[in-house]
C-alpha atoms as a PDB file:
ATOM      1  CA  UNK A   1      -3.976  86.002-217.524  1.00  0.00           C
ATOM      2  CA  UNK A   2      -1.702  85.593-220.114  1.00  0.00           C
ATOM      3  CA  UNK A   3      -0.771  87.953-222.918  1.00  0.00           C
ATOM      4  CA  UNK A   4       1.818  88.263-225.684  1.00  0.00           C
ATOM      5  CA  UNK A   5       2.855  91.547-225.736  1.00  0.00           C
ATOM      6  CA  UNK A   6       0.480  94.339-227.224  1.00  0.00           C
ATOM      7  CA  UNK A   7      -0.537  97.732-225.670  1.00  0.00           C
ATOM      8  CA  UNK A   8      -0.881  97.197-221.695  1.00  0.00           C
ATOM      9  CA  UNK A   9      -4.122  99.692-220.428  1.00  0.00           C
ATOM     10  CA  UNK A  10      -3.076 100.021-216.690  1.00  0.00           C
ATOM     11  CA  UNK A  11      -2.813 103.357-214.777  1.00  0.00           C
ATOM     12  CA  UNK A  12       0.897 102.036-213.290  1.00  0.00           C
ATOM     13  CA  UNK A  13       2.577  98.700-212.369  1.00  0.00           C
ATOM     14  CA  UNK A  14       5.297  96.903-210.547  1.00  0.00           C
ATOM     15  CA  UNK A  15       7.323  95.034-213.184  1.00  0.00           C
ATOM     16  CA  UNK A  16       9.823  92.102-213.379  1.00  0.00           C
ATOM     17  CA  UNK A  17      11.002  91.115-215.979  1.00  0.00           C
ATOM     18  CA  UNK A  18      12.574  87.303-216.424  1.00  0.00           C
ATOM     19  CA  UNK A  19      12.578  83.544-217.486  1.00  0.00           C
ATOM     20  CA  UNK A  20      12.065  82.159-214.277  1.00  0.00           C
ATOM     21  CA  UNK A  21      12.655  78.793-214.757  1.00  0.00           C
ATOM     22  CA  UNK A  22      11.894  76.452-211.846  1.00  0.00           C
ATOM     23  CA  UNK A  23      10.309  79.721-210.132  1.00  0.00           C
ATOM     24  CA  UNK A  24      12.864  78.851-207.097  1.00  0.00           C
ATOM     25  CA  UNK A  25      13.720  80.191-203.837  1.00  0.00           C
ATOM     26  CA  UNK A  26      15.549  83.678-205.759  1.00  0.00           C
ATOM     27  CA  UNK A  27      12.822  83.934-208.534  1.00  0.00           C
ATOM     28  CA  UNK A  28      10.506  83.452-205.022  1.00  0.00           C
ATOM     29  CA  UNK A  29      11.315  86.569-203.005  1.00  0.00           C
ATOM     30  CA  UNK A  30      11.626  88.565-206.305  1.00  0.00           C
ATOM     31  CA  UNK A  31       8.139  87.648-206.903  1.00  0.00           C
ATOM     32  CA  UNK A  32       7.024  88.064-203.316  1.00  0.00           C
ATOM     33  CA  UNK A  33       8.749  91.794-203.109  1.00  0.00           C
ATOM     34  CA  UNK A  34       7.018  92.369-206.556  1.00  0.00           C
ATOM     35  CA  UNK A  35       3.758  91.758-205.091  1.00  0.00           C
ATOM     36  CA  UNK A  36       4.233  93.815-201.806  1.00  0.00           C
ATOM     37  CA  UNK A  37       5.741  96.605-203.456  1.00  0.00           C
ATOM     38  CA  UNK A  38       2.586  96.679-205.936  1.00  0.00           C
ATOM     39  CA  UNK A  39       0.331  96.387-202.741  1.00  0.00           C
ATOM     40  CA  UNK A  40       2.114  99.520-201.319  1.00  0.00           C
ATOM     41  CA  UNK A  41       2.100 101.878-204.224  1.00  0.00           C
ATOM     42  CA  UNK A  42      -1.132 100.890-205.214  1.00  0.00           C
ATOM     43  CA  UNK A  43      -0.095  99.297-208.298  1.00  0.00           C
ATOM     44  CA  UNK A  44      -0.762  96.506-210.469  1.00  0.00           C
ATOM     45  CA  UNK A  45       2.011  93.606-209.817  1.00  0.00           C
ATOM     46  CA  UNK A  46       3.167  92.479-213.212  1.00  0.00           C
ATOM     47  CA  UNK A  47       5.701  89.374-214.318  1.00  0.00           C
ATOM     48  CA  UNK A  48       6.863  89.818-218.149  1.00  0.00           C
ATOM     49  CA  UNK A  49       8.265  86.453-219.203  1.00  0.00           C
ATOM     50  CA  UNK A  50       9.667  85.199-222.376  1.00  0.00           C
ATOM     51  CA  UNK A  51       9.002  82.017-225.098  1.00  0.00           C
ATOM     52  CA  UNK A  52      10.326  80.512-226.577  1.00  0.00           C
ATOM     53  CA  UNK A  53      13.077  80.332-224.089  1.00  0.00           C
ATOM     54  CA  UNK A  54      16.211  83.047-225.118  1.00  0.00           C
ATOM     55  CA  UNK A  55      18.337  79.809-225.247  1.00  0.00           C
ATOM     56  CA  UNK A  56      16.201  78.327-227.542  1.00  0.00           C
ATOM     57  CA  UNK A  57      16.649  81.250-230.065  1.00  0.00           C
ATOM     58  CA  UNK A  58      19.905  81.929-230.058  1.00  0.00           C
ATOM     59  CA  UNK A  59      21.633  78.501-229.034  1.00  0.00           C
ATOM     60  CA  UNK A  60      19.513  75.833-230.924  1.00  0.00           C
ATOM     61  CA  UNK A  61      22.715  73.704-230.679  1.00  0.00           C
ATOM     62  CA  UNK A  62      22.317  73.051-227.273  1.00  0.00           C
ATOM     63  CA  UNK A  63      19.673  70.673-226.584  1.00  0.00           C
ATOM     64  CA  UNK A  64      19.083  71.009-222.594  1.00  0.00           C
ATOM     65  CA  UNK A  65      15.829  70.321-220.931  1.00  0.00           C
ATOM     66  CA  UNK A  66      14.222  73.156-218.760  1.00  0.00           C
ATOM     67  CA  UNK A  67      12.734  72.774-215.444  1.00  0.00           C
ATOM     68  CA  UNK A  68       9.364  73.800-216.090  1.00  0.00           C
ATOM     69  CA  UNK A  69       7.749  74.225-219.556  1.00  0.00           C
ATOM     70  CA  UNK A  70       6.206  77.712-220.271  1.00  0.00           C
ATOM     71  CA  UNK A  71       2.726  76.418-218.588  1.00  0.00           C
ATOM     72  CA  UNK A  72       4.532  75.605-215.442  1.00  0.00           C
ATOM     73  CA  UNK A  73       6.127  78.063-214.908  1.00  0.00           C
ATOM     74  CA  UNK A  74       3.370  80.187-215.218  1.00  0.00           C
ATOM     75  CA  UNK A  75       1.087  78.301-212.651  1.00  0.00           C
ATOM     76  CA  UNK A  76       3.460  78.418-210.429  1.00  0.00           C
ATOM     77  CA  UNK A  77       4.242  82.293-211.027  1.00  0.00           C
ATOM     78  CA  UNK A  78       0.585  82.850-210.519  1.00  0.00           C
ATOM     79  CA  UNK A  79       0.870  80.962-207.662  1.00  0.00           C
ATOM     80  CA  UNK A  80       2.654  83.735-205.405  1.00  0.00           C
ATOM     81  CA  UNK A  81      -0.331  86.347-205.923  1.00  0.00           C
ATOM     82  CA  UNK A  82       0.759  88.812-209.051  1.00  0.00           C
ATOM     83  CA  UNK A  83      -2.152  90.332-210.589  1.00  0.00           C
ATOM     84  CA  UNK A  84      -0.592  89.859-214.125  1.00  0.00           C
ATOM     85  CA  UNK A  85       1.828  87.939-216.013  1.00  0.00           C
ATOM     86  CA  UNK A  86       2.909  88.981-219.848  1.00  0.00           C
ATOM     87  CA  UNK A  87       4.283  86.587-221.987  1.00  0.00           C
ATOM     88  CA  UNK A  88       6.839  88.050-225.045  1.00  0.00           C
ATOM     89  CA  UNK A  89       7.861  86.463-228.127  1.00  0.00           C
ATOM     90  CA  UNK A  90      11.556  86.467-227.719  1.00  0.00           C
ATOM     91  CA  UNK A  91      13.110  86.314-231.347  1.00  0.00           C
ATOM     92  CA  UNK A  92      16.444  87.049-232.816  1.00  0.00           C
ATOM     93  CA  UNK A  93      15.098  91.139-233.453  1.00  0.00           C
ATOM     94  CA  UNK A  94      14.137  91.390-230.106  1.00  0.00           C
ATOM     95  CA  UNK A  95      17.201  89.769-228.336  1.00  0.00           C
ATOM     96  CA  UNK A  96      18.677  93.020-230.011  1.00  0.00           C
ATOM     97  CA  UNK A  97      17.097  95.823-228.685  1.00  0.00           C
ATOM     98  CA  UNK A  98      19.261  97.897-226.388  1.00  0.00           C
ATOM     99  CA  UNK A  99      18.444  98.058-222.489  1.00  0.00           C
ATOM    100  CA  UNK A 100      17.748 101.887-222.903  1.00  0.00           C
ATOM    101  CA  UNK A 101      15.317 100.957-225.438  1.00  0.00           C
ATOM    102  CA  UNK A 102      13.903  98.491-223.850  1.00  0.00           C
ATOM    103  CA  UNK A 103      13.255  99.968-220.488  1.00  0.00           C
ATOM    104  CA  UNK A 104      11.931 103.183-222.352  1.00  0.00           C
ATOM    105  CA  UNK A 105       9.588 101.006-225.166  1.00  0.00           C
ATOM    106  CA  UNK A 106       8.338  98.552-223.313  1.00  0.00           C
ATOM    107  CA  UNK A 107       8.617  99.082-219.528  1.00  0.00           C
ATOM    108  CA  UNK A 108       7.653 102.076-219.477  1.00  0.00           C
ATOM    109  CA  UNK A 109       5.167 102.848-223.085  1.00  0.00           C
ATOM    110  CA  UNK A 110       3.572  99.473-223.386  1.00  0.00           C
ATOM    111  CA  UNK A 111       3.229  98.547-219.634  1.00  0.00           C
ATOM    112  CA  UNK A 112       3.437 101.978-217.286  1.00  0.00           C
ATOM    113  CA  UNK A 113       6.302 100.774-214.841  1.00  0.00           C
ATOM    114  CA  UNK A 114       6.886 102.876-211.962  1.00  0.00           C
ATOM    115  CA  UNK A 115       8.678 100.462-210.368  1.00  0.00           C
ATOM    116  CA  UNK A 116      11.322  97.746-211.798  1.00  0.00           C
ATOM    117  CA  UNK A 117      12.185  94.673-208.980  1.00  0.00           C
ATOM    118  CA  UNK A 118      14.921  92.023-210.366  1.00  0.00           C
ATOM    119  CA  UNK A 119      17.684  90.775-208.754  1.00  0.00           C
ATOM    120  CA  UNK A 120      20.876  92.349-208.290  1.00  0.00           C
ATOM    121  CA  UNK A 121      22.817  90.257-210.972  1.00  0.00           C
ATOM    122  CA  UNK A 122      20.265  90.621-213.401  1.00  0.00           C
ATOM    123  CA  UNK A 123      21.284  91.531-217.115  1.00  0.00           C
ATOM    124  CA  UNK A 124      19.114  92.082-219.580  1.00  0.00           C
ATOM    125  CA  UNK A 125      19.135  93.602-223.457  1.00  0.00           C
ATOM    126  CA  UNK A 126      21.457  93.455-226.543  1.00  0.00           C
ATOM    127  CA  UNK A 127      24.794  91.050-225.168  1.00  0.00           C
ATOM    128  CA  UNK A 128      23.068  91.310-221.848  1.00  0.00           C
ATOM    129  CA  UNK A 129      24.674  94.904-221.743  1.00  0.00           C
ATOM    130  CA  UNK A 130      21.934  95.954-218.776  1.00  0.00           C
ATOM    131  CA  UNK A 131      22.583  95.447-215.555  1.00  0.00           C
ATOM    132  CA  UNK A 132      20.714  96.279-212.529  1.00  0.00           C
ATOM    133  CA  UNK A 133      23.551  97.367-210.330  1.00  0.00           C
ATOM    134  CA  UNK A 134      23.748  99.902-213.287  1.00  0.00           C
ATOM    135  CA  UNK A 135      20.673 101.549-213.409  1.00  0.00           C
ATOM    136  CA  UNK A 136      20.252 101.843-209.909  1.00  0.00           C
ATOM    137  CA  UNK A 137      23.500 104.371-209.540  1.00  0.00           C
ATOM    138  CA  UNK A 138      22.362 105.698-212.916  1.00  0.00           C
ATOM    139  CA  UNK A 139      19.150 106.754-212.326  1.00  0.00           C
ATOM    140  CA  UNK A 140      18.400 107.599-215.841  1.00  0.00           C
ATOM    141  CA  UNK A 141      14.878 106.775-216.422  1.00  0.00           C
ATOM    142  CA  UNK A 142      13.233 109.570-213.500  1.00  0.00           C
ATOM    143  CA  UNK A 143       9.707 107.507-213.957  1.00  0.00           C
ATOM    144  CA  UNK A 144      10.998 103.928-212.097  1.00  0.00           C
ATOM    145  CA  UNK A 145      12.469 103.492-209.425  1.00  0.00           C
ATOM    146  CA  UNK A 146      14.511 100.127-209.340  1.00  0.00           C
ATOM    147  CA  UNK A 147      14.786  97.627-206.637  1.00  0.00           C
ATOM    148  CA  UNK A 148      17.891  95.498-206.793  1.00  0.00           C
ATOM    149  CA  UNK A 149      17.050  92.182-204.672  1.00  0.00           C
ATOM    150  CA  UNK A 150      19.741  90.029-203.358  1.00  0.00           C
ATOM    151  CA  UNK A 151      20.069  86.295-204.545  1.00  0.00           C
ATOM    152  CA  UNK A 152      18.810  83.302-202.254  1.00  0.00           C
ATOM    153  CA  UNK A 153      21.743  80.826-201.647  1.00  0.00           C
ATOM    154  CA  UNK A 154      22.169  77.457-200.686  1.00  0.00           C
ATOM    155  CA  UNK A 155      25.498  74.890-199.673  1.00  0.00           C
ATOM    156  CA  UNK A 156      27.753  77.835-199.919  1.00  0.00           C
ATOM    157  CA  UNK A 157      26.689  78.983-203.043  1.00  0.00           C
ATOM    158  CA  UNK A 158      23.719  81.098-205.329  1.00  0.00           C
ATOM    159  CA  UNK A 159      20.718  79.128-206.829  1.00  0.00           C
ATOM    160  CA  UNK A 160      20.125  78.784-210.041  1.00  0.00           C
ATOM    161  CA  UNK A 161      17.868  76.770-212.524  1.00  0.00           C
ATOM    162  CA  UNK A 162      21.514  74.824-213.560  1.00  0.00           C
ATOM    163  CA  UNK A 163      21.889  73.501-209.791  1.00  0.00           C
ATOM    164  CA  UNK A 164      18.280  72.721-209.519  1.00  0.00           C
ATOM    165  CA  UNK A 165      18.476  70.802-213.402  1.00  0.00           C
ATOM    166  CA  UNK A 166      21.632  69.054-211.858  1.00  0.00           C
ATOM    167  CA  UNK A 167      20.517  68.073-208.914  1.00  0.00           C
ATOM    168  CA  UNK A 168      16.990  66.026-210.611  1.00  0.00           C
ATOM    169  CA  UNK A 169      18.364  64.545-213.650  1.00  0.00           C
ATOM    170  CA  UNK A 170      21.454  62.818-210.867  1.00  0.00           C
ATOM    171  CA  UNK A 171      18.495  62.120-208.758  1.00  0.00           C
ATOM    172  CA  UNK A 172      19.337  64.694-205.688  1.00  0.00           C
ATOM    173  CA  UNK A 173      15.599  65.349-204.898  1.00  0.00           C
ATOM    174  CA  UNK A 174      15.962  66.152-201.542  1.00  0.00           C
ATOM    175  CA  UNK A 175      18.654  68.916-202.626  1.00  0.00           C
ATOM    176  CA  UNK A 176      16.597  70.078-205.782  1.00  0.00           C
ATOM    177  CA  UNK A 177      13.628  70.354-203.246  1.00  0.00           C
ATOM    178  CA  UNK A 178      15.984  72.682-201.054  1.00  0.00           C
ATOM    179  CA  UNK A 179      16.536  74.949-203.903  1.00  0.00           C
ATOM    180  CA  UNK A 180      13.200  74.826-205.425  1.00  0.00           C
ATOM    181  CA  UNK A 181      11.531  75.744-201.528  1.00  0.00           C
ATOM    182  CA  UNK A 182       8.803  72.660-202.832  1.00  0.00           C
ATOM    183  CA  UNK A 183       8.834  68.850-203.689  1.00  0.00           C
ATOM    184  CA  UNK A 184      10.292  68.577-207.358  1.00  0.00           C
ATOM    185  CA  UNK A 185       7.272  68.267-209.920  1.00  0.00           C
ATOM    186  CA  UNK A 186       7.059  67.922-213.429  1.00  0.00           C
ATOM    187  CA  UNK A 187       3.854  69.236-215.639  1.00  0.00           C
ATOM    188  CA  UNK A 188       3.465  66.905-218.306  1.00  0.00           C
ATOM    189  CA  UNK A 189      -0.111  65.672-220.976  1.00  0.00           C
ATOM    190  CA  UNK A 190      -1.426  62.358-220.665  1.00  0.00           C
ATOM    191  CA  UNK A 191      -0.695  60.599-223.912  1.00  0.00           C
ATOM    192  CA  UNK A 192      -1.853  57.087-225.584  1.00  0.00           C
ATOM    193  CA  UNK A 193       0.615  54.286-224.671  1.00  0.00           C
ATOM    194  CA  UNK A 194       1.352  50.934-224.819  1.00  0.00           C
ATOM    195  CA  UNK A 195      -1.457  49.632-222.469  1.00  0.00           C
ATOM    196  CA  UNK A 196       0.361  47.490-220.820  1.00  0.00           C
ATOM    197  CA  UNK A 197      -0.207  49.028-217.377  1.00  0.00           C
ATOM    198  CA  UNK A 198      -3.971  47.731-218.245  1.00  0.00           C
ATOM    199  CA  UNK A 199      -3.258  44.609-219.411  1.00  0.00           C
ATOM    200  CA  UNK A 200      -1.226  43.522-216.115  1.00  0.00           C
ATOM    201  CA  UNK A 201      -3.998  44.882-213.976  1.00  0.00           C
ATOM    202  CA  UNK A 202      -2.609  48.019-212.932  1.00  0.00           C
ATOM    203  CA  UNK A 203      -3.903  50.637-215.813  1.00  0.00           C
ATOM    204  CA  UNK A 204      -1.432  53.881-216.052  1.00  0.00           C
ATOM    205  CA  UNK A 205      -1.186  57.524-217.617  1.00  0.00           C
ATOM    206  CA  UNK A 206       1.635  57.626-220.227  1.00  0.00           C
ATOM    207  CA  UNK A 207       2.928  61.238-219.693  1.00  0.00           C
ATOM    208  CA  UNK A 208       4.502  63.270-222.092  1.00  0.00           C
ATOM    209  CA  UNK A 209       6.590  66.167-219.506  1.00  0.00           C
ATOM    210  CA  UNK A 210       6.343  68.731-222.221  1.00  0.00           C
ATOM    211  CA  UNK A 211      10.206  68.724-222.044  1.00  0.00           C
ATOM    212  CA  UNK A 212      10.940  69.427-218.637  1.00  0.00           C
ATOM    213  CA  UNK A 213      14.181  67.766-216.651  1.00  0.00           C
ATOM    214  CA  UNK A 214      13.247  64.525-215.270  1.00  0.00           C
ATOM    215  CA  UNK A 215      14.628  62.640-212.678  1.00  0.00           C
ATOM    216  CA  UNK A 216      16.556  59.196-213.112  1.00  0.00           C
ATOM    217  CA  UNK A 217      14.897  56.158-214.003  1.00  0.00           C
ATOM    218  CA  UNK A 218      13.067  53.926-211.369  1.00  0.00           C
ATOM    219  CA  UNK A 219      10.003  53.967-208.966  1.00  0.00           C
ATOM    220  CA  UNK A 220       8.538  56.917-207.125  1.00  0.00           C
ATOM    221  CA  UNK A 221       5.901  57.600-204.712  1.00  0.00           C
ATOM    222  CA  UNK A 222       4.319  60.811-206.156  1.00  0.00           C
ATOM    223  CA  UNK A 223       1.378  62.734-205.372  1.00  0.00           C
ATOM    224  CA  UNK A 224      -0.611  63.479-208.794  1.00  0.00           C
ATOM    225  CA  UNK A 225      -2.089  67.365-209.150  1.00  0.00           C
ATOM    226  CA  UNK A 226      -5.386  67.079-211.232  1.00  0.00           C
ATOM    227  CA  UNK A 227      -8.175  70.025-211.826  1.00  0.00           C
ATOM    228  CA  UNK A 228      -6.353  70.920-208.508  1.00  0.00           C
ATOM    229  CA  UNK A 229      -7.028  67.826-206.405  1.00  0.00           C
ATOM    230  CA  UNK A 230      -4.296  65.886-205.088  1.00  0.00           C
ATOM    231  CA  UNK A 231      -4.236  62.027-205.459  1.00  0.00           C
ATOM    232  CA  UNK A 232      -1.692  59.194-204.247  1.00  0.00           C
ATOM    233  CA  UNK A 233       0.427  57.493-207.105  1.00  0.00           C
ATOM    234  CA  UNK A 234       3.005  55.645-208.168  1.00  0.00           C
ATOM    235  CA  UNK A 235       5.540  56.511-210.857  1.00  0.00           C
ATOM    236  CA  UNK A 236       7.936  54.717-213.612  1.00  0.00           C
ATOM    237  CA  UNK A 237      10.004  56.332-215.410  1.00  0.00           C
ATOM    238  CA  UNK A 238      12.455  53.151-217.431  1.00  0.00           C
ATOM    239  CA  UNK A 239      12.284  51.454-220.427  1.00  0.00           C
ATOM    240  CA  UNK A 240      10.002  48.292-218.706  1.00  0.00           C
ATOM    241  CA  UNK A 241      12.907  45.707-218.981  1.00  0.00           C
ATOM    242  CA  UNK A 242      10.250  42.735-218.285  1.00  0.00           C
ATOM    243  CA  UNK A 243       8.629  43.309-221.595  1.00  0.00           C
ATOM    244  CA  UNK A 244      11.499  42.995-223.919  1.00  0.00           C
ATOM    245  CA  UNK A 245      14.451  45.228-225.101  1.00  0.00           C
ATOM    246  CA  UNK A 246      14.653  48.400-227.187  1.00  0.00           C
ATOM    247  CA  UNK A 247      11.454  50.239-225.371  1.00  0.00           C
ATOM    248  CA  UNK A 248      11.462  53.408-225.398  1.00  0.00           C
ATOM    249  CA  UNK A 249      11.912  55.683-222.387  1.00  0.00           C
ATOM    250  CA  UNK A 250       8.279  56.224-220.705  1.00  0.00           C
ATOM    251  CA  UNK A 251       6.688  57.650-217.839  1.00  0.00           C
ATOM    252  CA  UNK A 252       3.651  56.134-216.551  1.00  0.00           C
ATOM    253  CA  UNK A 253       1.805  57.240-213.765  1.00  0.00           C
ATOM    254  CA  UNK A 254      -0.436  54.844-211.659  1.00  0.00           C
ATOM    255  CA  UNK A 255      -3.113  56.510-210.001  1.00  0.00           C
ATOM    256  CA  UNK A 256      -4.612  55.111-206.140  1.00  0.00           C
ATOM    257  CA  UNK A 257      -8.652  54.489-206.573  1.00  0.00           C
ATOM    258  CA  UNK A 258      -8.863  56.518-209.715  1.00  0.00           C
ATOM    259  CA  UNK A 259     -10.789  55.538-213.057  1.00  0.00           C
ATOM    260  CA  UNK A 260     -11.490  58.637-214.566  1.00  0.00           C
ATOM    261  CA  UNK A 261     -10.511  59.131-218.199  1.00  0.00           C
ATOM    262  CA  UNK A 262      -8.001  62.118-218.524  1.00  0.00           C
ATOM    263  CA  UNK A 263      -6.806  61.573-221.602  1.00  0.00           C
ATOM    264  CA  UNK A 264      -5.241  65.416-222.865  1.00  0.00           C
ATOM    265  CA  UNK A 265      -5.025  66.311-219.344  1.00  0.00           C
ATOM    266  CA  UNK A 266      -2.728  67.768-217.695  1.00  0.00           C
ATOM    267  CA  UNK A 267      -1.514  66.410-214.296  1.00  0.00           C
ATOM    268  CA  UNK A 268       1.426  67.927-212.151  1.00  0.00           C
ATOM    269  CA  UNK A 269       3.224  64.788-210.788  1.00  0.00           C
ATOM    270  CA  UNK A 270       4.933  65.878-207.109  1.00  0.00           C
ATOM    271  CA  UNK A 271       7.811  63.638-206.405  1.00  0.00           C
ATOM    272  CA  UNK A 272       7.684  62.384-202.770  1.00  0.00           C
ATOM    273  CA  UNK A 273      10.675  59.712-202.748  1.00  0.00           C
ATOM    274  CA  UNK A 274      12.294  57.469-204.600  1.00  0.00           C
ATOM    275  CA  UNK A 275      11.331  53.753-204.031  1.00  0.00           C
ATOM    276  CA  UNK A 276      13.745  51.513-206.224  1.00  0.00           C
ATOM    277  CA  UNK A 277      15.278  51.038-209.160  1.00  0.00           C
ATOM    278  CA  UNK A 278      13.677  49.782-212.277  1.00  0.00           C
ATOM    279  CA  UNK A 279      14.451  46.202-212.539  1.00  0.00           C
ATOM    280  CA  UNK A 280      13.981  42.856-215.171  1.00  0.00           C
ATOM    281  CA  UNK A 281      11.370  41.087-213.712  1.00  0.00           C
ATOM    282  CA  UNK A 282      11.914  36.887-214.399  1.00  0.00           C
ATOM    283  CA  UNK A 283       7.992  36.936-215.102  1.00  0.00           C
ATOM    284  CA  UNK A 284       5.061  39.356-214.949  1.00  0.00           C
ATOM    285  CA  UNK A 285       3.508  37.390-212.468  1.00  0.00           C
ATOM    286  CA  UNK A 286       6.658  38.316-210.334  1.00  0.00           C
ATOM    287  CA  UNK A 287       6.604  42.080-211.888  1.00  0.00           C
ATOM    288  CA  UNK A 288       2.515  41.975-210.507  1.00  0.00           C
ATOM    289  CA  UNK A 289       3.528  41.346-207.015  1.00  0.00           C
ATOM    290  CA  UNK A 290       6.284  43.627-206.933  1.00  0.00           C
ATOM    291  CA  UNK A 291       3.768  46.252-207.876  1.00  0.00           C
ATOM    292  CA  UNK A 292       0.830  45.434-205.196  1.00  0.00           C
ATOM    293  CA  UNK A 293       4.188  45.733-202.745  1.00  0.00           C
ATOM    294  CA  UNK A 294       5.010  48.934-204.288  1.00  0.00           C
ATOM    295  CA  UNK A 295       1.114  50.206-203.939  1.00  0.00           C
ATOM    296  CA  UNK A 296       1.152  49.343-199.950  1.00  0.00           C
ATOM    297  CA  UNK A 297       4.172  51.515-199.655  1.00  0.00           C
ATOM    298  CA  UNK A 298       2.481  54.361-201.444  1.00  0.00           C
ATOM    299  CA  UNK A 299      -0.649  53.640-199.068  1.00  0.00           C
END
């Protein structure tokens, strides 16, 4: 379930309280202790999240793709078992409100908290003035009791959504994947293109990723997430040099033995490897059997 914030009618929950972009191998045993925590109180387990992102709000300027877009992110929260996941408008008022007020106004009034799980580095409030470390010595706020969780590392050093982003738009998959704890995937709509898939015999999905970080172009084997069934594919992501210059970037998905129309879908595309480079073909008779090569691979 979704909800932006209003009044929360529970008799007590386990909170945390984040962006949780990527939903990696840190957000993963936050969410994991949130859950077992809830299961051993007898609580609900709750995941407030925010959109538009904080960046968003208060640093327009700096245009950088996320790792999953707000629907993502929350299939894959949903994924790890919580009973409940909040969504609240972040805006400029709210990005002022104090961590005392917070904690007391919304944690506690609007959703019941008895207990508060984040990790130990989290801040949170006006200037990211709260810290976690903090209210765990302070023991202020007699109705929660917080759980400080340790962060998940990897190659000598903590994970974070900026590693992960790194690592897929230079193409490290295999190290992405590492941090992540699951194949890199983007979520992304199945838009009108160019038809030219069609026209050379091999029909595609145009997908728009709903602005998540993509990896390099070229040509991946991919596994294609639709109404929750899993399907073989094949994946461009270029500008289709063969065709002429000046195309714009797209993503088209070619789907194994499929001919349903999913136009407005969504589809989850699960990168499996990369197979080569995008390349000028001399002819699209040559581009043609480059593709029914590329299709036995994915086989």
């Amino acid at each position: 379930m979704k909800k932006m914030c209003g009044q929360y009618d529970i008799q007590g929950s386990a909170i945390t309280v984040g962006v949780f972009d990527s939903v990696h191998l840190g957000h993963q045993r936050i969410l994991k202790r949130l859950v077992e925590e809830a299961n051993r109180r007898g609580l609900k387990s709750l995941v407030i999240t925010f959109h538009p992102h904080p960046r968003e709000v208060l640093n327009p300027e700096i245009k950088i793709p996320f790792i999953t877009s707000l629907e993502h992110r929350l299939r894959l929260i949903r994924s790890y078992g919580v009973d409940d996941v909040a969504v609240i408008k972040f805006t400029r008022t709210f990005s002022k409100i104090s961590p005392d007020d917070f904690i007391k106004n919304t944690l506690i009034k609007k959703f019941n908290a008895k207990v508060f799980i984040a990790g130990e580095n989290f801040l949170f409030g006006r200037n990211k003035s709260g810290r976690m470390s903090f209210l765990k010595r302070a023991n202020r706020f007699s109705e929660i009791e917080f759980v400080a969780i340790k962060p998940a590392w990897f190659k000598k050093d903590i994970i974070s959504s900026t590693r992960i982003r790194r690592a897929i738009e230079k193409g490290r998959l295999a190290e992405a994947s590492s941090m992540l704890g699951r194949p890199v995937s983007i979520l992304g709509t199945v838009v009108k293109g160019r038809r030219i898939g069609r026209d050379i015999g091999f029909p595609t999905a145009n997908i728009n990723p709903h602005h998540e970080a993509i990896p390099p172009s070229g040509v991946y084997i991919v596994n294609a997430k639709i109404n929750g069934k899993l399907y073989k594919g094949l994946l461009n992501i270029g500008r289709r040099p063969t065709f002429g210059k000046g195309l714009e970037l797209a993503i088209e998905l070619h789907i194994l033995n499929f001919k349903k129309d999913i136009y407005g879908k969504d589809v989850e595309i699960i990168f499996k490897r990369k197979l080569r480079e995008e390349k000028k073909f001399p002819s699209i008779e040559a581009l043609q059997k480059q593709i029914q090569k590329d299709i036995q691979k994915v086989k």
